[in-house]
C-alpha atoms as a PDB file:
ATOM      1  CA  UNK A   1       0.000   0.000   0.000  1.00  0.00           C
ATOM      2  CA  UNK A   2       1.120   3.692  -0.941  1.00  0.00           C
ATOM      3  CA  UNK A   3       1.815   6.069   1.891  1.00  0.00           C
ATOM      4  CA  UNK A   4       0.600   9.420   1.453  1.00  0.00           C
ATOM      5  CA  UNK A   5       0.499  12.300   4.265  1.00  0.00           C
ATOM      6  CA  UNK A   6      -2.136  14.493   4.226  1.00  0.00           C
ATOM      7  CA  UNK A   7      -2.241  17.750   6.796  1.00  0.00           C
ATOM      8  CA  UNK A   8      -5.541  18.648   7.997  1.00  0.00           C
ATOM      9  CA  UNK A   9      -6.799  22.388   9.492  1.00  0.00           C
ATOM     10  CA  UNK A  10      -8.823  22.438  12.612  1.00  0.00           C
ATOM     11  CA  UNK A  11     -11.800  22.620  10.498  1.00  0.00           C
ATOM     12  CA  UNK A  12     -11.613  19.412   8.688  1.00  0.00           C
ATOM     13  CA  UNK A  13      -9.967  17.494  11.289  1.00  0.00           C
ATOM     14  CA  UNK A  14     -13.449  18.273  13.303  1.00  0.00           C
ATOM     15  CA  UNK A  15     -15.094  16.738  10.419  1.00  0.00           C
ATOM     16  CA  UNK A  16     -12.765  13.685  10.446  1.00  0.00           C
ATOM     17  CA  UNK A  17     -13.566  12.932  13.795  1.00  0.00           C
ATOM     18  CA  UNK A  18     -17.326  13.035  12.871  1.00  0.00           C
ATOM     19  CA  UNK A  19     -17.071  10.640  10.242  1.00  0.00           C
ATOM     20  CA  UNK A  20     -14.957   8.615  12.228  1.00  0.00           C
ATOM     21  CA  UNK A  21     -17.810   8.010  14.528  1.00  0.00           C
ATOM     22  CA  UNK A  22     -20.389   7.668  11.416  1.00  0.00           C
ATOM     23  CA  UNK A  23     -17.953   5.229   9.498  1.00  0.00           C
ATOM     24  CA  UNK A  24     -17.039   3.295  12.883  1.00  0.00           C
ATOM     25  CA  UNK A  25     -13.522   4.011  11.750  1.00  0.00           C
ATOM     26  CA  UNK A  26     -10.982   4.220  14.118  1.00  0.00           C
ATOM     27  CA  UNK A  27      -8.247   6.085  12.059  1.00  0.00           C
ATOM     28  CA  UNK A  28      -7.822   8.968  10.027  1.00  0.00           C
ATOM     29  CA  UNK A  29      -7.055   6.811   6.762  1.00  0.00           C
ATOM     30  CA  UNK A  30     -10.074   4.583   7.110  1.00  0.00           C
ATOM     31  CA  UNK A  31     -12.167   7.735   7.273  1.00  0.00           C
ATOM     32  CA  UNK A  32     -10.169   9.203   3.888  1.00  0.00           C
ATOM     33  CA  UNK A  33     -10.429   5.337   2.055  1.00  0.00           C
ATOM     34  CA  UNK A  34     -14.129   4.707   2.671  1.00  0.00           C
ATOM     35  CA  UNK A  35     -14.971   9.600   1.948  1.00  0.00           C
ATOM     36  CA  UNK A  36     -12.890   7.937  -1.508  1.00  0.00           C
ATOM     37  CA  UNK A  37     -15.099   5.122  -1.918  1.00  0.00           C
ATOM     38  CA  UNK A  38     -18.347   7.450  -1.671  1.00  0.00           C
ATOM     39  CA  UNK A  39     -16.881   9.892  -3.636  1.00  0.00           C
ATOM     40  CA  UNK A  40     -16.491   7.385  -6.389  1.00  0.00           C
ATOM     41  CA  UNK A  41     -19.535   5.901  -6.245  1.00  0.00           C
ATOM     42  CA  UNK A  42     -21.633   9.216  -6.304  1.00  0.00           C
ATOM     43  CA  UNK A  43     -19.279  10.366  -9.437  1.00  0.00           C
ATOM     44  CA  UNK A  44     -19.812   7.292 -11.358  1.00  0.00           C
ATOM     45  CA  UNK A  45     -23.784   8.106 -10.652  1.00  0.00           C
ATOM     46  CA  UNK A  46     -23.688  11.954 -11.292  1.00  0.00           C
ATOM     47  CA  UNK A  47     -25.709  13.121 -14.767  1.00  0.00           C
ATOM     48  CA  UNK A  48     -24.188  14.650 -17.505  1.00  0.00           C
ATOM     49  CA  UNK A  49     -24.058  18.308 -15.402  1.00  0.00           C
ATOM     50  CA  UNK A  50     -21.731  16.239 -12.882  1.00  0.00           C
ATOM     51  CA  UNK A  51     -24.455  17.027 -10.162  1.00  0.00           C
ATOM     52  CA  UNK A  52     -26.243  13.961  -8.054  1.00  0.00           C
ATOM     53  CA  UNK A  53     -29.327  14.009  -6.158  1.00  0.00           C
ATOM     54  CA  UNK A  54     -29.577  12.965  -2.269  1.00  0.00           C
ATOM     55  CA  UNK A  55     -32.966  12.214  -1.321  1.00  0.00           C
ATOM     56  CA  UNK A  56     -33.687  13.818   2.175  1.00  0.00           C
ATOM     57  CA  UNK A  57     -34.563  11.735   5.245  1.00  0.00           C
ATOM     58  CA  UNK A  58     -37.752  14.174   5.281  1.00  0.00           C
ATOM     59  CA  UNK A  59     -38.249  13.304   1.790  1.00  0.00           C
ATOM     60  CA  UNK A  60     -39.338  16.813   1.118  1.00  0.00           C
ATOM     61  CA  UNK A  61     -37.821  17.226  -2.142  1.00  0.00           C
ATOM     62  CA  UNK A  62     -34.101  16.082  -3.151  1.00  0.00           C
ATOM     63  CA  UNK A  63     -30.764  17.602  -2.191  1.00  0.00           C
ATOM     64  CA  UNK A  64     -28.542  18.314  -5.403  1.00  0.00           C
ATOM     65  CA  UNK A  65     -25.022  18.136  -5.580  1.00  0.00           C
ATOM     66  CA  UNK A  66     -22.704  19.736  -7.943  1.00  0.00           C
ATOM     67  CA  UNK A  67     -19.091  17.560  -8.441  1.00  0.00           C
ATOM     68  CA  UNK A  68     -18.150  20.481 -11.051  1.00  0.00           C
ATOM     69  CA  UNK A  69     -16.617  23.675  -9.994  1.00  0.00           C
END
């Protein structure tokens, strides 16, 4: 496996730790690898305008995402 160090601000570090507690991950990397494997799989799903659609847990009306700057 390829090493790769990656520096974090205060900001996203906070959001690390979330997801370390969504993901049940207990590191740093796992949280990156399975934020990667997400990422992926909502590219290879986005339409043609690179955007995705999240359906809400209140199911009022969908959340769209934009992958394209």
């Amino acid at each position: 496996m390829k090493t790769t160090t990656i520096q974090f601000d205060e900001r996203s570090q906070r959001e690390i730790d979330k997801l370390k507690r969504v993901f049940s991950a207990s590191t740093n990397a796992a949280v990156v690898r399975k934020a990667l494997a997400l990422a992926a799989v909502i590219a290879e799903e986005a339409d043609e305008n690179h955007q995705v659609a999240i359906r809400k847990r209140s199911r009022e009306g969908d959340l769209y995402v934009s992958l394209a700057r």
